[in-house]
N, C-alpha and C. Protein backbone atom coordinates (compact mmCIF):
# COMPACT_ATOMS: atom_id res chain seq x y z
N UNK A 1 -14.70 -10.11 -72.00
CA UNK A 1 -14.11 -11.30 -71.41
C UNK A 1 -13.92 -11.09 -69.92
N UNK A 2 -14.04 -12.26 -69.26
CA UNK A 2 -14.37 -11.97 -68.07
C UNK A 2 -12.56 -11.83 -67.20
N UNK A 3 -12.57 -11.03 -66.47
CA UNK A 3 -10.68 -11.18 -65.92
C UNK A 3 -10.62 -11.89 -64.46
N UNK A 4 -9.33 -12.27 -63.86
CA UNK A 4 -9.47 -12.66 -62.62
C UNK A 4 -7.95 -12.41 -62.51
N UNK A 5 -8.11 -11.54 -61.75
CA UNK A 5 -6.57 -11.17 -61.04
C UNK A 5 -6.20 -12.14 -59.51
N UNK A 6 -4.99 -12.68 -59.15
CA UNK A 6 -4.78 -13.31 -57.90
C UNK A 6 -3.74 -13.03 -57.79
N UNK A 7 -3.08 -12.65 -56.57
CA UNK A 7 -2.63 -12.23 -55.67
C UNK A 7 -1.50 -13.20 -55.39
N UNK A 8 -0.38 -13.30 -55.00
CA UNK A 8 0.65 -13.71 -55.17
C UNK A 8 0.92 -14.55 -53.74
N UNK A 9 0.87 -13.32 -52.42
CA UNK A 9 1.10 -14.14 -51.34
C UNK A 9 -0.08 -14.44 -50.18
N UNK A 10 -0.02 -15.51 -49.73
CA UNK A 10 -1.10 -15.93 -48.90
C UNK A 10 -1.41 -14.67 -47.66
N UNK A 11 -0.77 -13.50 -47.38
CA UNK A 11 -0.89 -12.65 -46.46
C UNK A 11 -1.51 -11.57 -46.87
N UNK A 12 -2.25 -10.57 -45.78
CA UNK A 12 -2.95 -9.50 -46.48
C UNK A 12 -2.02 -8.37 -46.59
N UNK A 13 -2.36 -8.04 -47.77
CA UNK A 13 -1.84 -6.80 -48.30
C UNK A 13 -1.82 -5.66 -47.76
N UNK A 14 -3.18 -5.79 -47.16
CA UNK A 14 -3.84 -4.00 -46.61
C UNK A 14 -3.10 -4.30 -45.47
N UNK A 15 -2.40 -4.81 -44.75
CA UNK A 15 -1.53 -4.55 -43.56
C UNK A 15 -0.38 -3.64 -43.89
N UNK A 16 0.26 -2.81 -43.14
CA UNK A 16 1.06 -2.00 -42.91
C UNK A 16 2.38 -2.68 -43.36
N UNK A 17 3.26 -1.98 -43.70
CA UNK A 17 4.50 -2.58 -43.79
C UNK A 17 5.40 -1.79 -43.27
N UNK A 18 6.95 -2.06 -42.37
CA UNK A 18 7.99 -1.02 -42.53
C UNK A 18 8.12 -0.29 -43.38
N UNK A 19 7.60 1.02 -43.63
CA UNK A 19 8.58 1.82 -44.77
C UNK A 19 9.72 1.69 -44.92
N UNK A 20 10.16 1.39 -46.82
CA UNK A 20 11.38 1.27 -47.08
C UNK A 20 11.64 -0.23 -47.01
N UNK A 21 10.82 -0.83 -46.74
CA UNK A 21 11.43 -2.51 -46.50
C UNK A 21 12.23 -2.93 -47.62
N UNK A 22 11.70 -2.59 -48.86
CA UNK A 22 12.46 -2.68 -49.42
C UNK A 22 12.74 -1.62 -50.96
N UNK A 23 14.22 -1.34 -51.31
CA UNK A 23 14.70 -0.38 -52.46
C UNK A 23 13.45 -0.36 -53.41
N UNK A 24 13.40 -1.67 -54.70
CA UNK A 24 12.71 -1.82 -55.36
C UNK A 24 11.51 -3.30 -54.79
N UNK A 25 10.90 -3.12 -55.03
CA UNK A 25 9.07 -4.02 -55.29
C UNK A 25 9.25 -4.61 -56.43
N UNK A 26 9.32 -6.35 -56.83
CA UNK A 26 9.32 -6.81 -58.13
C UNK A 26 7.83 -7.38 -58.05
N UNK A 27 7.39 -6.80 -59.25
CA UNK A 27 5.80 -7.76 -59.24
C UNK A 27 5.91 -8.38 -60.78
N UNK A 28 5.93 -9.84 -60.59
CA UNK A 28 5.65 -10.38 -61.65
C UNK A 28 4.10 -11.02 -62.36
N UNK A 29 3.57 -9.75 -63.73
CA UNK A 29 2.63 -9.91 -64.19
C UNK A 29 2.45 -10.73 -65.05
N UNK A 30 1.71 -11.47 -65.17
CA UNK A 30 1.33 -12.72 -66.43
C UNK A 30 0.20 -13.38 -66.14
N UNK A 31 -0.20 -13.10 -68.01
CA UNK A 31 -1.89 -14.00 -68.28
C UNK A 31 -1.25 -15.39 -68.48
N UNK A 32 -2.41 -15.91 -68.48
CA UNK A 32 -2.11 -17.56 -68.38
C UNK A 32 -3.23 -18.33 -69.36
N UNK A 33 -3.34 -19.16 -70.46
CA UNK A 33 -4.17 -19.39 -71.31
C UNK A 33 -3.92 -20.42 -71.58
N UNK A 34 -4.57 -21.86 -70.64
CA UNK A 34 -4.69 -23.30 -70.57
C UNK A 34 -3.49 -23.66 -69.28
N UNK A 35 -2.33 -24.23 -69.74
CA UNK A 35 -1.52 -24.19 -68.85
C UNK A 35 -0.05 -23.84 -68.94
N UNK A 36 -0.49 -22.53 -69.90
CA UNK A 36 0.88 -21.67 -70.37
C UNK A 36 0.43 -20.54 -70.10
N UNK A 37 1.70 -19.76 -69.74
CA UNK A 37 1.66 -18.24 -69.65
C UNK A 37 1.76 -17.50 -71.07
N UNK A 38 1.01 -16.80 -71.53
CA UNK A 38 1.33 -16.19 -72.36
C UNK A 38 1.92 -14.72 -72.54
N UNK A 39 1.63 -13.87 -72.03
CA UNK A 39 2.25 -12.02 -71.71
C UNK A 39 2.59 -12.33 -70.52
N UNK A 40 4.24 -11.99 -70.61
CA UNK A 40 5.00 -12.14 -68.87
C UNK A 40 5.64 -10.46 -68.91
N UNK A 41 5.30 -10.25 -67.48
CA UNK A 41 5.91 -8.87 -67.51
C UNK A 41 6.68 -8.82 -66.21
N UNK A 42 7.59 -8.41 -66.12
CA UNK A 42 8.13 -7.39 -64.26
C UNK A 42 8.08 -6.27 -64.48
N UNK A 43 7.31 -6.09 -63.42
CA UNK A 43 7.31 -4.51 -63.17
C UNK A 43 8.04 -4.28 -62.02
N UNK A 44 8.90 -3.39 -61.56
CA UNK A 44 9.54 -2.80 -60.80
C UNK A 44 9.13 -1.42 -60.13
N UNK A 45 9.13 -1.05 -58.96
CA UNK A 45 8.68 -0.10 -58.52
C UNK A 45 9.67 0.65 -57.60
N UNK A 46 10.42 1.55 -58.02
CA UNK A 46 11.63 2.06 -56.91
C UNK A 46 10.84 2.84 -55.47
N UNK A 47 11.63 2.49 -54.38
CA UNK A 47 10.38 3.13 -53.60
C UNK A 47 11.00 4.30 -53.65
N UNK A 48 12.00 5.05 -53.53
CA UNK A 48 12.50 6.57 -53.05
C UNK A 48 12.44 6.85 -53.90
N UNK A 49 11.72 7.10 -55.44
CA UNK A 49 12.28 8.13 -56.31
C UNK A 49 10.43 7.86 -57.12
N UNK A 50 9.81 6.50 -56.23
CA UNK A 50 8.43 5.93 -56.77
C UNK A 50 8.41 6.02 -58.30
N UNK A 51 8.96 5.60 -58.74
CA UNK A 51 8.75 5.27 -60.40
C UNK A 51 8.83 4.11 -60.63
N UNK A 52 8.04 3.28 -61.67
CA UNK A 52 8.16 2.25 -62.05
C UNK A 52 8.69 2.16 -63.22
N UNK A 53 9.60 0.59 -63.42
CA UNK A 53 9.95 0.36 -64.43
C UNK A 53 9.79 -0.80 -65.26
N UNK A 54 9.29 -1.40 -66.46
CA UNK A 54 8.80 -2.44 -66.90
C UNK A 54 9.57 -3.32 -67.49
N UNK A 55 9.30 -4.45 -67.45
CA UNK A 55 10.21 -5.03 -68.82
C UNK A 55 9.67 -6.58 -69.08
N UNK A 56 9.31 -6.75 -70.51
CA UNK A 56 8.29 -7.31 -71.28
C UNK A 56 9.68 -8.71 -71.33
N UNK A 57 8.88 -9.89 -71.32
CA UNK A 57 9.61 -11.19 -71.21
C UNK A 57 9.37 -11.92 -72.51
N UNK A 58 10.06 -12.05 -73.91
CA UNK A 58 8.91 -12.76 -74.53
C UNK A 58 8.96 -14.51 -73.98
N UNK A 59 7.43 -14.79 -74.24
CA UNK A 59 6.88 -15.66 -74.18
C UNK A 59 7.42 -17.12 -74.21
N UNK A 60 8.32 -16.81 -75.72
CA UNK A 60 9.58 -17.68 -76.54
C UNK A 60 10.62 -17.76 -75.73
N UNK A 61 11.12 -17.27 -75.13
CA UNK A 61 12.49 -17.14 -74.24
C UNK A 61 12.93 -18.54 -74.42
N UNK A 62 13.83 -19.10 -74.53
CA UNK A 62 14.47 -20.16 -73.96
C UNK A 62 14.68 -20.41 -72.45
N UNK A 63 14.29 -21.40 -71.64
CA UNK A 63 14.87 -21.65 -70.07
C UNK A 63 14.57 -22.55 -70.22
N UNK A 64 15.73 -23.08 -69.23
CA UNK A 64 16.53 -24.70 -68.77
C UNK A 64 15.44 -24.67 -67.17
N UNK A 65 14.83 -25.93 -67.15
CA UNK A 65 14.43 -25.83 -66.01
C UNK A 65 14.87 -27.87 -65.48
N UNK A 66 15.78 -27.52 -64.39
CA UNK A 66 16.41 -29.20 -64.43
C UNK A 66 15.18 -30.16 -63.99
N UNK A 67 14.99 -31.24 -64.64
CA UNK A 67 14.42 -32.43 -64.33
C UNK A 67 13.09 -32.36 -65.65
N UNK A 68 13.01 -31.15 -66.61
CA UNK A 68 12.09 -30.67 -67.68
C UNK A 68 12.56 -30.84 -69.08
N UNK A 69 13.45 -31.55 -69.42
CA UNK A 69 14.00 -31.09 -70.66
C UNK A 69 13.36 -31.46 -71.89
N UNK A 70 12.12 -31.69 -72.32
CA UNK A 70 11.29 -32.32 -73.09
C UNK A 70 11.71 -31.14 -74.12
N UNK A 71 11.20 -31.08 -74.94
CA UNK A 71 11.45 -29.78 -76.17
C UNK A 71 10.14 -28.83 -76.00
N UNK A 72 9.03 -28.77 -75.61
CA UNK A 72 8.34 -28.21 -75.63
C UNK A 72 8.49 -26.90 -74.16
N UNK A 73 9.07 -28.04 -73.47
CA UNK A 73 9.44 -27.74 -72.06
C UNK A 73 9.93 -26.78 -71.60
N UNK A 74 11.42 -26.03 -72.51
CA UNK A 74 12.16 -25.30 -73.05
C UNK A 74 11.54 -23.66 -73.17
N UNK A 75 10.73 -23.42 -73.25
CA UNK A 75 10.52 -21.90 -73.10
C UNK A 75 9.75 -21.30 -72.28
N UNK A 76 10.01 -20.06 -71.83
CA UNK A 76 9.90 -19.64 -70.56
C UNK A 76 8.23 -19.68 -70.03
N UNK A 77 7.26 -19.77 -71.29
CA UNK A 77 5.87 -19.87 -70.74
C UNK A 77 5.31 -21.27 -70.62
N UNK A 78 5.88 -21.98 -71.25
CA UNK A 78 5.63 -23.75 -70.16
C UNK A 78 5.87 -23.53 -68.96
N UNK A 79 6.87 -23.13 -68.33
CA UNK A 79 7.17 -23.48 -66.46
C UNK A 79 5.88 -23.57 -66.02
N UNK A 80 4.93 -22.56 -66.27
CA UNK A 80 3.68 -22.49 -65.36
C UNK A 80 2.88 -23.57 -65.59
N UNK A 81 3.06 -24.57 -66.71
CA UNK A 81 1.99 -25.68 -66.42
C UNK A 81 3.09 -27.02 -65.86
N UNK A 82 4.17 -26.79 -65.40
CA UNK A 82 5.02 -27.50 -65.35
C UNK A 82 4.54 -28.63 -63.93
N UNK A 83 4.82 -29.87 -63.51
CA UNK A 83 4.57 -30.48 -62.57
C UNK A 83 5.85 -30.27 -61.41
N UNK A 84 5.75 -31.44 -60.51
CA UNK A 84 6.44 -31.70 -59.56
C UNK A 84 6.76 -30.86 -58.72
N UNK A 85 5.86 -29.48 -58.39
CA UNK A 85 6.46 -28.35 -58.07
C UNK A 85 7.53 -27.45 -58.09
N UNK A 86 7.32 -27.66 -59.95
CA UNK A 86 8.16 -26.56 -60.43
C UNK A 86 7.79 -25.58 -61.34
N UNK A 87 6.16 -25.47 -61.52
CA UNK A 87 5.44 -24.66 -62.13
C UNK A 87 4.82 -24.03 -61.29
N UNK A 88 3.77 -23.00 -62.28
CA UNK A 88 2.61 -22.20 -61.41
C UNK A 88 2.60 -20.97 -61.25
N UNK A 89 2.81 -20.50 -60.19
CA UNK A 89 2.86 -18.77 -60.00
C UNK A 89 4.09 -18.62 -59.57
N UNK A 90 4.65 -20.03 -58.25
CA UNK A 90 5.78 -20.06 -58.00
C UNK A 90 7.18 -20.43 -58.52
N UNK A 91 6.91 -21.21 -59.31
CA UNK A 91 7.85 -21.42 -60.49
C UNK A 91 7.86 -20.44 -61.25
N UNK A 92 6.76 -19.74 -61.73
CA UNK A 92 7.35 -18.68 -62.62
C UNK A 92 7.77 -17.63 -61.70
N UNK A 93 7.21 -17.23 -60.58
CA UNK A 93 8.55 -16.50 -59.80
C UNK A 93 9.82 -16.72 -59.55
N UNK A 94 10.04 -17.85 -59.69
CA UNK A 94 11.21 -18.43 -59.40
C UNK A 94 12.47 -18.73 -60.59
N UNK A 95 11.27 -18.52 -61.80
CA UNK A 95 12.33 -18.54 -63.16
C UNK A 95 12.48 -17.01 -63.86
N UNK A 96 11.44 -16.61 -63.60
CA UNK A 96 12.24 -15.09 -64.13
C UNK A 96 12.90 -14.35 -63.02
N UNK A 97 12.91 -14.87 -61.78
CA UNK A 97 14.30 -14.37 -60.82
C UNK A 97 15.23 -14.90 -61.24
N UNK A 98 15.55 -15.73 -61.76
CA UNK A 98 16.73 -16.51 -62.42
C UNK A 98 17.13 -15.84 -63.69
N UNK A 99 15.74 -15.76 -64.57
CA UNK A 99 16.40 -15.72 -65.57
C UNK A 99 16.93 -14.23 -65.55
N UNK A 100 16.76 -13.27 -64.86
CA UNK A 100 16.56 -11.27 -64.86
C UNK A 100 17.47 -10.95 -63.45
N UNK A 101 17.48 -12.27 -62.72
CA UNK A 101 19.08 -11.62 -61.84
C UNK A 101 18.59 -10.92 -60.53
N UNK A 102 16.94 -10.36 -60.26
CA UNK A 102 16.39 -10.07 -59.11
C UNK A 102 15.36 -11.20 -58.45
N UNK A 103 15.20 -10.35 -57.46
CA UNK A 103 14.42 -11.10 -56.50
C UNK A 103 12.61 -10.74 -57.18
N UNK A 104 11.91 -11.65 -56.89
CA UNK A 104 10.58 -11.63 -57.32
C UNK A 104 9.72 -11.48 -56.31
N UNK A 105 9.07 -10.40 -55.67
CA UNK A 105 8.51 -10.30 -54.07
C UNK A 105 7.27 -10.88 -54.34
N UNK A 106 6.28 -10.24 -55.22
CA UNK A 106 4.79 -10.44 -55.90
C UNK A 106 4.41 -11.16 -57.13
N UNK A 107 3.67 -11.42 -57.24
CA UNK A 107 2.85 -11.95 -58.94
C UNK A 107 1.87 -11.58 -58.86
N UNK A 108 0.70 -11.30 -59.97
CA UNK A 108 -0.36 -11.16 -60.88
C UNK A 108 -0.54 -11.83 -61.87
N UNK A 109 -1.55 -12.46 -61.80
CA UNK A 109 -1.65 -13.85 -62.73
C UNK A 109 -3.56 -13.33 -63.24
N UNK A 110 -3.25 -13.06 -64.04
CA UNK A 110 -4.22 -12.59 -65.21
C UNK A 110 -4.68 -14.08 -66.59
N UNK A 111 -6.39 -14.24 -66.05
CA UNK A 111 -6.59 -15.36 -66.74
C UNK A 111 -7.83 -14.52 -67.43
N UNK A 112 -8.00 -15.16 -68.68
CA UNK A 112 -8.96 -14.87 -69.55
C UNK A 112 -9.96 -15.88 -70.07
N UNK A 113 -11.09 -16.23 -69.26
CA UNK A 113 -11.48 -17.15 -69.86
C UNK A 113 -12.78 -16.71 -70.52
N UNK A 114 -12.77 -17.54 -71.97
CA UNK A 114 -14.14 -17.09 -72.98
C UNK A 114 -15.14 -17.43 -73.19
């Protein structure tokens, strides 16, 4: 199956950064299959001690997203096909910072098409 990884922010990567900019690196990973996410992950990356740490989202989650309340609407892998600019890569950055209490710096958006 063929993969396509994309990149989260419109800036290049391979540029330099302050060391240390920041404690931890949140990268939020997730495949996407029609216009739902299906495997959501954060990965965390401490920079001074460089270890990463994971943690698996299920799919099912319940989230409130205001102006969405349809029933289907309701769990955490709809946001990404969600309209009005409240879906996508940025919406789902924006809801598992909500829902997990950190900041979301990156995404990886992993599509599989057959």
């Amino acid at each position: 199956m063929p993969q396509t990884a994309v990149a989260s922010e419109e800036k290049d990567l391979t540029e330099e950064e302050p060391e240390n900019q920041y404690e931890r690196v949140n990268i939020l990973v997730f495949g996407t299959e029609g216009m739902r996410a299906d495997t959501i992950m954060l990965v965390s990356y401490e920079v001074s001690s460089q270890t990463i740490d994971i943690i698996s989202v299920p799919r099912d989650t319940y989230n409130y997203v205001e102006g969405h309340g349809g029933k289907a609407q309701k769990k955490i892998n709809a946001v990404y096909g969600l309209g009005s600019g409240d879906g996508g890569p940025s919406g789902m950055k924006q809801q598992i910072a909500n829902l997990l209490g950190v900041p979301v710096h990156y995404f990886v958006r992993v599509d599989y098409d057959g």
